[in-house]
PDB file of N, CA and C in Angstrom:
ATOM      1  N   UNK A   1     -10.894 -20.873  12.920  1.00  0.00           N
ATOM      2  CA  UNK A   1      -9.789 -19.950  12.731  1.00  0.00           C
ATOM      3  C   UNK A   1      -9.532 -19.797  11.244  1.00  0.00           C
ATOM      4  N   UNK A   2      -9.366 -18.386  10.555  1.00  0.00           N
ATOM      5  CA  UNK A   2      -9.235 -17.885   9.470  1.00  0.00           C
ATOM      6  C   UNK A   2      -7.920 -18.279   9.046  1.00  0.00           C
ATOM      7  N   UNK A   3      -7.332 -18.665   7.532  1.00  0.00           N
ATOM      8  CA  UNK A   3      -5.836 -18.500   7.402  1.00  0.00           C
ATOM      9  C   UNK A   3      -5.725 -16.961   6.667  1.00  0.00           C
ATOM     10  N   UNK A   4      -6.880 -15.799   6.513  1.00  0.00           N
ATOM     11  CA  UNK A   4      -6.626 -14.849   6.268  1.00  0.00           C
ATOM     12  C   UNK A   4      -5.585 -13.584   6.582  1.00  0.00           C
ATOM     13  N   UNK A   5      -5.215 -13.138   5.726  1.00  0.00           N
ATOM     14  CA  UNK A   5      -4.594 -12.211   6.283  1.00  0.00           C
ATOM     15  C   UNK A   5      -5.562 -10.969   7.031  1.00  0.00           C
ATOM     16  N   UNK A   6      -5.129 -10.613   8.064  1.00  0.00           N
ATOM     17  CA  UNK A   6      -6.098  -9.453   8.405  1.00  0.00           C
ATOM     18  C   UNK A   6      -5.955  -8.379   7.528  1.00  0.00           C
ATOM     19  N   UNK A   7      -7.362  -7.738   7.822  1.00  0.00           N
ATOM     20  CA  UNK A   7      -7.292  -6.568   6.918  1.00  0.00           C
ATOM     21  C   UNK A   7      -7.003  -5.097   7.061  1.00  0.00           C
ATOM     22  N   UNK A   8      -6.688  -4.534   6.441  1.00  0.00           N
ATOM     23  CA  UNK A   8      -6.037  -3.289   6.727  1.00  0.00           C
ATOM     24  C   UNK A   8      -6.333  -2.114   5.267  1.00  0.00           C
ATOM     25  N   UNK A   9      -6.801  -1.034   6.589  1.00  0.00           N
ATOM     26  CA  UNK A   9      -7.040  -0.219   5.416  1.00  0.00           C
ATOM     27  C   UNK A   9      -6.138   1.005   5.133  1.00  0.00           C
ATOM     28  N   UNK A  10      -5.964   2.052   4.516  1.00  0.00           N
ATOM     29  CA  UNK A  10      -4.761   3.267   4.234  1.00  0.00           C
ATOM     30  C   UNK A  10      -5.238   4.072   5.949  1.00  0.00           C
ATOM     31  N   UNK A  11      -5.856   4.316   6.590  1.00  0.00           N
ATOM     32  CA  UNK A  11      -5.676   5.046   7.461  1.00  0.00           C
ATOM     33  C   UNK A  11      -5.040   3.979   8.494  1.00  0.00           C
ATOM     34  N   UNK A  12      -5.026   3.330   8.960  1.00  0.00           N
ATOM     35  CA  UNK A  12      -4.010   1.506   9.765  1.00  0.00           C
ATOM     36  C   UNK A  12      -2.402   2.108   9.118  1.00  0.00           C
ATOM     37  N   UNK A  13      -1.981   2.333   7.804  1.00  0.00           N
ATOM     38  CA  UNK A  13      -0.999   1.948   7.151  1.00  0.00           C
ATOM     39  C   UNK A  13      -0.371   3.628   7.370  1.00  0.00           C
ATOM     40  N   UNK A  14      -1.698   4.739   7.230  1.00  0.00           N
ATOM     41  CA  UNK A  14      -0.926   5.465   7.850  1.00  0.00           C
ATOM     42  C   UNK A  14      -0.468   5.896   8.670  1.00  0.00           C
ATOM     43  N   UNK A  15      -1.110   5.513  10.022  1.00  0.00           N
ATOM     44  CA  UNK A  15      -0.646   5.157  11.334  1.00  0.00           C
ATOM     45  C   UNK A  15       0.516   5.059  11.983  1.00  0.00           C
ATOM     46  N   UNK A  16       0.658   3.391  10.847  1.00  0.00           N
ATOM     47  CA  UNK A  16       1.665   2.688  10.760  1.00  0.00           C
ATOM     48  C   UNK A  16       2.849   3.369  10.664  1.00  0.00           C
ATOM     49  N   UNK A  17       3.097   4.047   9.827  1.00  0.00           N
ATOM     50  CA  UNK A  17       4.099   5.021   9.169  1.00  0.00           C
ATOM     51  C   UNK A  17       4.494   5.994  10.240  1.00  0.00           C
ATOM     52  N   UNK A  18       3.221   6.323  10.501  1.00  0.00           N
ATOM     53  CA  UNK A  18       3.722   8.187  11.383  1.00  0.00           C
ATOM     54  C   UNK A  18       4.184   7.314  12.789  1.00  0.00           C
ATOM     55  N   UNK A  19       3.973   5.755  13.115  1.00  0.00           N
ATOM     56  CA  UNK A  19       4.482   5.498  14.473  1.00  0.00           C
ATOM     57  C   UNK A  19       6.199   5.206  13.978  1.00  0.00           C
ATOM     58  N   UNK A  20       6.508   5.020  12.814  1.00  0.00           N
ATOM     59  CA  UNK A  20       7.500   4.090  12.502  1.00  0.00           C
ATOM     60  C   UNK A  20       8.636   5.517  12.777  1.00  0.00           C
ATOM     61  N   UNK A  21       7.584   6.284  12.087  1.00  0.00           N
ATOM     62  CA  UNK A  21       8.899   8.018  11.945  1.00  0.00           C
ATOM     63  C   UNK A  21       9.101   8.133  13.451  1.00  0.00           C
ATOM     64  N   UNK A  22       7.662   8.517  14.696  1.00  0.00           N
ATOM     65  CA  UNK A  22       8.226   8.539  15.512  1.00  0.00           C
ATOM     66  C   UNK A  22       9.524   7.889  16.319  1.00  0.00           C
ATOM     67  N   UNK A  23       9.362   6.581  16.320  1.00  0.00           N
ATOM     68  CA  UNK A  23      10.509   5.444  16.706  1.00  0.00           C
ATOM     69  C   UNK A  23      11.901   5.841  16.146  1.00  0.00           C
ATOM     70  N   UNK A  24      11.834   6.272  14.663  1.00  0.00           N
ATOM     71  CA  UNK A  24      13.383   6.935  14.038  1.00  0.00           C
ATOM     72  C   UNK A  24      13.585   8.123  14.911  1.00  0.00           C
ATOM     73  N   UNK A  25      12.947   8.795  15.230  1.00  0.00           N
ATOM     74  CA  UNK A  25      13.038  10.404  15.782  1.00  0.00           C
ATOM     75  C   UNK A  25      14.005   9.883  17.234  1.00  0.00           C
ATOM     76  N   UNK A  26      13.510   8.913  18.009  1.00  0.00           N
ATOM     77  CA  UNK A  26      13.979   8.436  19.290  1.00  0.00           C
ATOM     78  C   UNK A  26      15.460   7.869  18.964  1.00  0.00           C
ATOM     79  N   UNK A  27      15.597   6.850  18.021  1.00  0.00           N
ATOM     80  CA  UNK A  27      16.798   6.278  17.685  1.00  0.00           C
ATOM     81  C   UNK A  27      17.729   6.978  17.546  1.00  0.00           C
ATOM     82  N   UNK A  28      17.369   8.354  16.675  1.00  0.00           N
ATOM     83  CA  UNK A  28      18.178   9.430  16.041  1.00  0.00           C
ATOM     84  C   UNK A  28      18.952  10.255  17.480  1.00  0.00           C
ATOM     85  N   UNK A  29      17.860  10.536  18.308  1.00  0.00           N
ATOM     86  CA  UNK A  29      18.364  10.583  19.740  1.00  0.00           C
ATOM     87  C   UNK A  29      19.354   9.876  20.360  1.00  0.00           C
ATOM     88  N   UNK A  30      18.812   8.723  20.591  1.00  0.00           N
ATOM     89  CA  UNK A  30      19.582   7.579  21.431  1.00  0.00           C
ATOM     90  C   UNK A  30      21.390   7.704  20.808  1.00  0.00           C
ATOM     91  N   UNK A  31      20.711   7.868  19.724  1.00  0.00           N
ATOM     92  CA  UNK A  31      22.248   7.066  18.555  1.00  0.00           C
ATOM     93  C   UNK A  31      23.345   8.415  18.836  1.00  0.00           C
ATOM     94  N   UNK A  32      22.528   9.475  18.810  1.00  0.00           N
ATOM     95  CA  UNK A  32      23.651  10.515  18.800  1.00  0.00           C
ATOM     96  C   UNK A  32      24.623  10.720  20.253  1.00  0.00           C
ATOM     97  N   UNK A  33      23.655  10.365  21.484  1.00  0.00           N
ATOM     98  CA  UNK A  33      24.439  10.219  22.206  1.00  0.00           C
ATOM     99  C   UNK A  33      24.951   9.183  22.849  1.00  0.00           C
ATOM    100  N   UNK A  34      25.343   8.238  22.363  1.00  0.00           N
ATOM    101  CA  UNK A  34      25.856   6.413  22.587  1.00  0.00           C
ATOM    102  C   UNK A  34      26.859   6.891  21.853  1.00  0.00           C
ATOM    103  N   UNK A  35      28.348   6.384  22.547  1.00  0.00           N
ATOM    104  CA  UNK A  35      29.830   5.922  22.012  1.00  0.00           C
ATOM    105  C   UNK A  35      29.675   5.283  20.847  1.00  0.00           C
ATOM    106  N   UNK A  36      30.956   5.415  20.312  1.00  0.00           N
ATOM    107  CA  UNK A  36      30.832   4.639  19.197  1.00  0.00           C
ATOM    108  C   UNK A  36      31.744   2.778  19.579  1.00  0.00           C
ATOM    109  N   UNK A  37      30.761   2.189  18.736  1.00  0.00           N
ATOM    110  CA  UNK A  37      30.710   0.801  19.627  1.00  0.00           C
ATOM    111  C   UNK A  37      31.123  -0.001  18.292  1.00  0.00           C
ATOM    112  N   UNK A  38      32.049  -0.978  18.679  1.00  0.00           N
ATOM    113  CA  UNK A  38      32.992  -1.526  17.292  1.00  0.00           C
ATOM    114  C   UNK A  38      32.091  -2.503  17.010  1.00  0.00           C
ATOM    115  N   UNK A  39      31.613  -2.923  16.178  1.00  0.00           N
ATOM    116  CA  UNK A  39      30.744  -3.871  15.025  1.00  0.00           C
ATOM    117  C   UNK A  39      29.650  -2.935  14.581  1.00  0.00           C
ATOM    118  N   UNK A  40      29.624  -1.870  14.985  1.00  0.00           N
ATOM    119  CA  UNK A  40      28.181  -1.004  14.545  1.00  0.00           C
ATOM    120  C   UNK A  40      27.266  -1.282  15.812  1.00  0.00           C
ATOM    121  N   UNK A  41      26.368  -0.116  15.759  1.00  0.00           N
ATOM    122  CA  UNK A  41      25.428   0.260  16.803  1.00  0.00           C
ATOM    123  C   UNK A  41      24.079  -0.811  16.747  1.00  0.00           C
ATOM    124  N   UNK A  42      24.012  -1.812  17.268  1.00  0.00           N
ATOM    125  CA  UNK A  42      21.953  -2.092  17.153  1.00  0.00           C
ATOM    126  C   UNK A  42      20.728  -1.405  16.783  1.00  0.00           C
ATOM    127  N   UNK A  43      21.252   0.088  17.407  1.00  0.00           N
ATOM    128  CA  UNK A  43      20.134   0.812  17.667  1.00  0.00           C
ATOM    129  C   UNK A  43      20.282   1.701  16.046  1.00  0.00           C
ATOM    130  N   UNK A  44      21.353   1.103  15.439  1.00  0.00           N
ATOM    131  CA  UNK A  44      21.855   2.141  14.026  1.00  0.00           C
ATOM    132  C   UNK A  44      21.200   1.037  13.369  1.00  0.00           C
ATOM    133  N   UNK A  45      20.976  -0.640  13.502  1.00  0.00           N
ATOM    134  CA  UNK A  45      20.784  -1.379  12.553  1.00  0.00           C
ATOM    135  C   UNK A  45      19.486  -1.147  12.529  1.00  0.00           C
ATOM    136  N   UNK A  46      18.576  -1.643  13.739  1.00  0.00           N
ATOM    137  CA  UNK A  46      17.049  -0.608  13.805  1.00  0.00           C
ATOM    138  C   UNK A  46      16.551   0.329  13.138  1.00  0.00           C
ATOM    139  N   UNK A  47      17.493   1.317  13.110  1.00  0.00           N
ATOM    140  CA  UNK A  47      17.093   2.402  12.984  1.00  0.00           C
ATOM    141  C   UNK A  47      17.002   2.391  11.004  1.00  0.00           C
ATOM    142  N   UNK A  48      17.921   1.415  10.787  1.00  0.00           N
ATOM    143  CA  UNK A  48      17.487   1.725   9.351  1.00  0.00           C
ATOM    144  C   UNK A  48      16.499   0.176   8.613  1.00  0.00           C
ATOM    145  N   UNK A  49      16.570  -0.552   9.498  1.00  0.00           N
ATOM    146  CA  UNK A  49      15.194  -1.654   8.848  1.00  0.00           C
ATOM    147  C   UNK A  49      13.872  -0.802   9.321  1.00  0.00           C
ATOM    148  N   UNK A  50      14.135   0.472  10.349  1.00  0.00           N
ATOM    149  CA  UNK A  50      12.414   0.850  10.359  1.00  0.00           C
ATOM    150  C   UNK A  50      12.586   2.170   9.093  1.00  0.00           C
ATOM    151  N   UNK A  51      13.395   2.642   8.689  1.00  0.00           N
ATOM    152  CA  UNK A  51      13.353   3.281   7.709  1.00  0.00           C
ATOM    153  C   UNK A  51      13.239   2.958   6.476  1.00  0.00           C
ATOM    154  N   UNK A  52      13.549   1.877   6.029  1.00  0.00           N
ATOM    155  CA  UNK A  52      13.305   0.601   5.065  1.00  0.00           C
ATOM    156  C   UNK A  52      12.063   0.689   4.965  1.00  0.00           C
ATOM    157  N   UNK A  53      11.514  -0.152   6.020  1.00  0.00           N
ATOM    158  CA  UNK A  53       9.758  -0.418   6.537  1.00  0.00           C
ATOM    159  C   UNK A  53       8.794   1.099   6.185  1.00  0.00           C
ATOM    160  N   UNK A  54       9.230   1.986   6.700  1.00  0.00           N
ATOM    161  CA  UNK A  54       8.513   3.472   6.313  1.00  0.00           C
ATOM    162  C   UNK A  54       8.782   3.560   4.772  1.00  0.00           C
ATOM    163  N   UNK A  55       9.865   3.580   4.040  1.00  0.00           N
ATOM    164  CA  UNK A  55       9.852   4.086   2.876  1.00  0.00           C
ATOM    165  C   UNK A  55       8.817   3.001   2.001  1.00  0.00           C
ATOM    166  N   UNK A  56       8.832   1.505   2.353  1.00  0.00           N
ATOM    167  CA  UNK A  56       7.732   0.450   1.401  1.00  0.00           C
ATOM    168  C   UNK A  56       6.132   1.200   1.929  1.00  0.00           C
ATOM    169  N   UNK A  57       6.249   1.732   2.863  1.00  0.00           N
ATOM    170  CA  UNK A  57       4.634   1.759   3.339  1.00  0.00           C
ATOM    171  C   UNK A  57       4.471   3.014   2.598  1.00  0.00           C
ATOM    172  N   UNK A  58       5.395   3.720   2.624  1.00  0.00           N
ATOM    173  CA  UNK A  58       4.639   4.894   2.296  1.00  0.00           C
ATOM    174  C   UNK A  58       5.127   5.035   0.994  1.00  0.00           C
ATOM    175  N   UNK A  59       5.963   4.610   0.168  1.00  0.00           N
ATOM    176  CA  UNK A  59       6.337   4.620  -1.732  1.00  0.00           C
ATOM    177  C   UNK A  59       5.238   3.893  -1.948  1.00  0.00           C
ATOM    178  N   UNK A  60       4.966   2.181  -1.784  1.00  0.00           N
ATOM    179  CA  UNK A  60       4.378   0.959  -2.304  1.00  0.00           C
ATOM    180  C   UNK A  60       2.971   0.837  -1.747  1.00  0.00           C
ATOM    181  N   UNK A  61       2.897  -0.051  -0.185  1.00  0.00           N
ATOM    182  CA  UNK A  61       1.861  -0.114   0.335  1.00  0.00           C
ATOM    183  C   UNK A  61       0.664   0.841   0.587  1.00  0.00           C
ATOM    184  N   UNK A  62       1.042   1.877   0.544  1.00  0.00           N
ATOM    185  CA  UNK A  62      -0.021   3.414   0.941  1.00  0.00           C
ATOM    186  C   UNK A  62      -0.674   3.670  -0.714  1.00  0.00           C
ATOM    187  N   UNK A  63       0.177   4.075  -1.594  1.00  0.00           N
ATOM    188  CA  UNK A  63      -0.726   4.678  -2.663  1.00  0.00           C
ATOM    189  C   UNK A  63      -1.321   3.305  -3.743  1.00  0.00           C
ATOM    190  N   UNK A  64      -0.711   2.026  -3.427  1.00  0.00           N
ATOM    191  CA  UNK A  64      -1.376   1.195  -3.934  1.00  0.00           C
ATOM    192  C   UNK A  64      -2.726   0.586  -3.191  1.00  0.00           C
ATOM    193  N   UNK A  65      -2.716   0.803  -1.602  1.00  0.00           N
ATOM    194  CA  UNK A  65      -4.108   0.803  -0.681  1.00  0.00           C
ATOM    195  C   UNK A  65      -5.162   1.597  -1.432  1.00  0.00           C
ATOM    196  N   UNK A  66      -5.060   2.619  -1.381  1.00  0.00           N
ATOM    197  CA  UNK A  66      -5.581   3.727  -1.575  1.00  0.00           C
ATOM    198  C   UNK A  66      -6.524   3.761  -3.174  1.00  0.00           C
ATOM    199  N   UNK A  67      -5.640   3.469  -4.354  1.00  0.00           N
ATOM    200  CA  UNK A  67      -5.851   3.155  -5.086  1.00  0.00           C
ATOM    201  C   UNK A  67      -6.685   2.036  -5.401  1.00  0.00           C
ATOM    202  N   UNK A  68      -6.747   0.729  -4.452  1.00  0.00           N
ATOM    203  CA  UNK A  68      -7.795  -0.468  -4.299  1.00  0.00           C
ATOM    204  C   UNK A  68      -9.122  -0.166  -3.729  1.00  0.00           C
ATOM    205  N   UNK A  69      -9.037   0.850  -2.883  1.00  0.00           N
ATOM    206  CA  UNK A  69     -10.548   1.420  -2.033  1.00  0.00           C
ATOM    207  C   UNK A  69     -10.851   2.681  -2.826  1.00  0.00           C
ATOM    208  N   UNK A  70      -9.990   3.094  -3.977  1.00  0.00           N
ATOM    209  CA  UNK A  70     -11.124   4.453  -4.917  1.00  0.00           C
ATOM    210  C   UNK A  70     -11.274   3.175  -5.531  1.00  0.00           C
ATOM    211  N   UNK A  71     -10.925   2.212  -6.047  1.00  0.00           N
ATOM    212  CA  UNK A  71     -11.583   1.428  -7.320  1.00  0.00           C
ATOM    213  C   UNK A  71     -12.771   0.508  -6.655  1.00  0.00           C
ATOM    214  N   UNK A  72     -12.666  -0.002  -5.435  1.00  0.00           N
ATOM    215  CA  UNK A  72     -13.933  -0.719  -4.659  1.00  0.00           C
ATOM    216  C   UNK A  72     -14.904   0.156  -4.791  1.00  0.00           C
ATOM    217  N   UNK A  73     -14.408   1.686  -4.526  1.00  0.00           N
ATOM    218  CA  UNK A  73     -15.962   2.670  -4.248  1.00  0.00           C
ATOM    219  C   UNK A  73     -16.394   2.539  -5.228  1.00  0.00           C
ATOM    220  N   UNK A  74     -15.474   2.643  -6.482  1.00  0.00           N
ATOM    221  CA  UNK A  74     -16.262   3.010  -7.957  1.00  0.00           C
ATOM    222  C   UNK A  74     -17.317   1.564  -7.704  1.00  0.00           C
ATOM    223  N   UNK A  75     -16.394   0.506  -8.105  1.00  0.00           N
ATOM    224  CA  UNK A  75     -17.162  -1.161  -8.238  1.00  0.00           C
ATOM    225  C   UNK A  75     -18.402  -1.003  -7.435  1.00  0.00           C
ATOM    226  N   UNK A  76     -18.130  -0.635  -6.117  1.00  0.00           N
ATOM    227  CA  UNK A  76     -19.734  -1.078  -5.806  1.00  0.00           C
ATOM    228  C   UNK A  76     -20.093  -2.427  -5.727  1.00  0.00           C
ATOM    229  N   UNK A  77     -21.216  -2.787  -6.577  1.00  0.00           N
ATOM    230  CA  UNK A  77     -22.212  -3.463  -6.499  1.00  0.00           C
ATOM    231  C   UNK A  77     -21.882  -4.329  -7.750  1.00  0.00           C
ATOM    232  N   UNK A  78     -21.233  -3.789  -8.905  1.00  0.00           N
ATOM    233  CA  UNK A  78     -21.111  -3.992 -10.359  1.00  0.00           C
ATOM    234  C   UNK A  78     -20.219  -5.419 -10.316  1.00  0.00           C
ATOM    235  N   UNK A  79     -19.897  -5.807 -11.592  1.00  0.00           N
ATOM    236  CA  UNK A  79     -19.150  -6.403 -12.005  1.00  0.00           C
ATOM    237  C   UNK A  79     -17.982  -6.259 -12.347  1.00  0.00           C
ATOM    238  N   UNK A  80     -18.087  -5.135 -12.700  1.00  0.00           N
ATOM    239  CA  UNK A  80     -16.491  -4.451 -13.393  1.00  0.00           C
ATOM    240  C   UNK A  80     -17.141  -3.559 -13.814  1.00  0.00           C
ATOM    241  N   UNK A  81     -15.865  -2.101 -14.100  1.00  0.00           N
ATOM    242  CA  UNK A  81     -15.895  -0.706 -14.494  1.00  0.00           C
ATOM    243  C   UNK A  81     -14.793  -0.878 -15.479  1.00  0.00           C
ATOM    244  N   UNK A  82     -14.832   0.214 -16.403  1.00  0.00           N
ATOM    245  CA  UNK A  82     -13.900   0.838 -17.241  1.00  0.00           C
ATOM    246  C   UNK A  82     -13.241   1.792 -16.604  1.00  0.00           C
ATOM    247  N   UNK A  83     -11.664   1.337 -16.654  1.00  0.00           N
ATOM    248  CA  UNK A  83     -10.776   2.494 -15.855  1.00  0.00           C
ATOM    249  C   UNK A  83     -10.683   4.102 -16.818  1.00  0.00           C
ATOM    250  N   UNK A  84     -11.047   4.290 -18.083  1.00  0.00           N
ATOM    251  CA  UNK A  84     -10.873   4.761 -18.815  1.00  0.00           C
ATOM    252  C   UNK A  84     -12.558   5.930 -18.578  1.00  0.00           C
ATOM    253  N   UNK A  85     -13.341   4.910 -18.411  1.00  0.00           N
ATOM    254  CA  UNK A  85     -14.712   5.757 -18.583  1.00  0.00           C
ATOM    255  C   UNK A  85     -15.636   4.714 -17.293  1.00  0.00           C
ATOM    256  N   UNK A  86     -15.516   5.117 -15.435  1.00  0.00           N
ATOM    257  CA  UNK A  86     -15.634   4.249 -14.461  1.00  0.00           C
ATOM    258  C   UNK A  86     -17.682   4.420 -14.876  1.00  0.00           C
ATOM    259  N   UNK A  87     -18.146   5.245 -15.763  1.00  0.00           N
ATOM    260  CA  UNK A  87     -20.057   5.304 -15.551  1.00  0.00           C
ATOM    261  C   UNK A  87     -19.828   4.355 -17.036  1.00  0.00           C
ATOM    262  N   UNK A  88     -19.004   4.012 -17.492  1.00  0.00           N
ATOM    263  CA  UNK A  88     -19.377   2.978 -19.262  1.00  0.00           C
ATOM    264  C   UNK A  88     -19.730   1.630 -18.567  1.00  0.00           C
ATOM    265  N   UNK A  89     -20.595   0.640 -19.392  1.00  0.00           N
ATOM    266  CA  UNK A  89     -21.184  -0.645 -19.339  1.00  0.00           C
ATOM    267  C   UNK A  89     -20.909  -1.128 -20.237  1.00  0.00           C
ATOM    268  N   UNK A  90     -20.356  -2.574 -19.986  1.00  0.00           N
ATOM    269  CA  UNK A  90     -20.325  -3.865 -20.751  1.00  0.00           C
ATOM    270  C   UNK A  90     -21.219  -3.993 -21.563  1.00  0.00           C
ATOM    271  N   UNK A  91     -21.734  -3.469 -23.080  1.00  0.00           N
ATOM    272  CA  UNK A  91     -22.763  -4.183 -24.056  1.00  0.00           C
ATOM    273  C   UNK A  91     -22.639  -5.432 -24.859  1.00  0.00           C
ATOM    274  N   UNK A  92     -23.006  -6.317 -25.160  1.00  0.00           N
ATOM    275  CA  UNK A  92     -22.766  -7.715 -25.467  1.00  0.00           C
ATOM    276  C   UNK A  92     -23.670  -7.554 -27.026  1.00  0.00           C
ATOM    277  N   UNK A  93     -23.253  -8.201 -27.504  1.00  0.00           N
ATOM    278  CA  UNK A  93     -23.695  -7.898 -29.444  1.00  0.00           C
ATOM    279  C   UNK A  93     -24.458  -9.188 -29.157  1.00  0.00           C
ATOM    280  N   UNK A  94     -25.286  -9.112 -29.890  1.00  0.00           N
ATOM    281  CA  UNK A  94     -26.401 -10.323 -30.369  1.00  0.00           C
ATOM    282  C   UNK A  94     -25.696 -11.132 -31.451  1.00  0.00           C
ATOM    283  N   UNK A  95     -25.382 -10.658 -31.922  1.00  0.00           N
ATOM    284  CA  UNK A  95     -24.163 -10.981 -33.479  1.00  0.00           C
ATOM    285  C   UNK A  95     -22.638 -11.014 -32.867  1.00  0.00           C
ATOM    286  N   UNK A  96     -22.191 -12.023 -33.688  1.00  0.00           N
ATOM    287  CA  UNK A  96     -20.267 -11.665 -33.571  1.00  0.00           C
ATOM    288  C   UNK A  96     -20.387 -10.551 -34.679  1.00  0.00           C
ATOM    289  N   UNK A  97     -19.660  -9.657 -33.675  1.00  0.00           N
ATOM    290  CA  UNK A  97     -18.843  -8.763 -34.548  1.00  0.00           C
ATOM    291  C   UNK A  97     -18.055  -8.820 -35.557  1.00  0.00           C
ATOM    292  N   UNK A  98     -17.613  -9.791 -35.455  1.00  0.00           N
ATOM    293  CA  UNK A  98     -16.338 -10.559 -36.341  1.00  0.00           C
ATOM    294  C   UNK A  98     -16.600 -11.200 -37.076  1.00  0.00           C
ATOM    295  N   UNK A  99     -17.922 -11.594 -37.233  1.00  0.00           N
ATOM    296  CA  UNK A  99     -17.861 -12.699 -38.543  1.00  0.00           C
ATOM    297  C   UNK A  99     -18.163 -11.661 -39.497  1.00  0.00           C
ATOM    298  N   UNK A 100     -17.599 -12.485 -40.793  1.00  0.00           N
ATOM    299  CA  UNK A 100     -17.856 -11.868 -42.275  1.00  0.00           C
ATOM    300  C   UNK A 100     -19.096 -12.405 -42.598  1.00  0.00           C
ATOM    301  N   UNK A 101     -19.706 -11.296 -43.171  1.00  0.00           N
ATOM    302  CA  UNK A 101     -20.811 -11.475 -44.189  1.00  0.00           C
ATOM    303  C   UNK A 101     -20.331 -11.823 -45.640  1.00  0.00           C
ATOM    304  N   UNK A 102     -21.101 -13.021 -46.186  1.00  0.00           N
ATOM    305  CA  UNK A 102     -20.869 -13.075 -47.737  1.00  0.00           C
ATOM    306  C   UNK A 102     -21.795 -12.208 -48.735  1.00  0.00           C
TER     307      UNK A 102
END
């Protein structure tokens, strides 16, 4: 048994999201026609930890996914890319650069 987290990719996360909106769409229902009930509604407290949950997936978790699998495609096979120039290569000097000549 793995202690990994499972993995998940931006189409899972967007899923995730469009099920979370559906579930608000129902609440938004439910809620409008339920009395009003003294300590606050359950289905009102729900309704805004899954709106919570939608806004991290889709502000935070989604375009930072997304952003990890264009930079895997670039990586490949490599070692590392330049975010600046992703086709530039690491050249290594035979010489320090840095030392002074007398």
């Amino acid at each position: 048994m793995s202690d990994e987290a499972p993995k998940t990719d931006s189409k899972t996360l967007e899923k995730t999201s469009e099920q979370l909106t559906n579930e608000i769409e129902r609440l938004d229902q439910v809620i409008a026609t339920e009395p009003i009930i003294p300590g606050g509604s359950p289905n009102k407290r729900l309704r805004r930890k899954f709106k919570h949950d939608r806004h991290l997936i889709d502000s935070d978790y989604l375009p930072r996914k997304r952003k990890y699998e264009s930079n895997n495609a670039i990586l490949g096979d490599r070692n590392s890319f330049s975010k600046t120039d992703p086709d530039a290569t690491f050249m290594r000097m035979k010489e320090d650069a840095m030392q002074m000549v007398s």
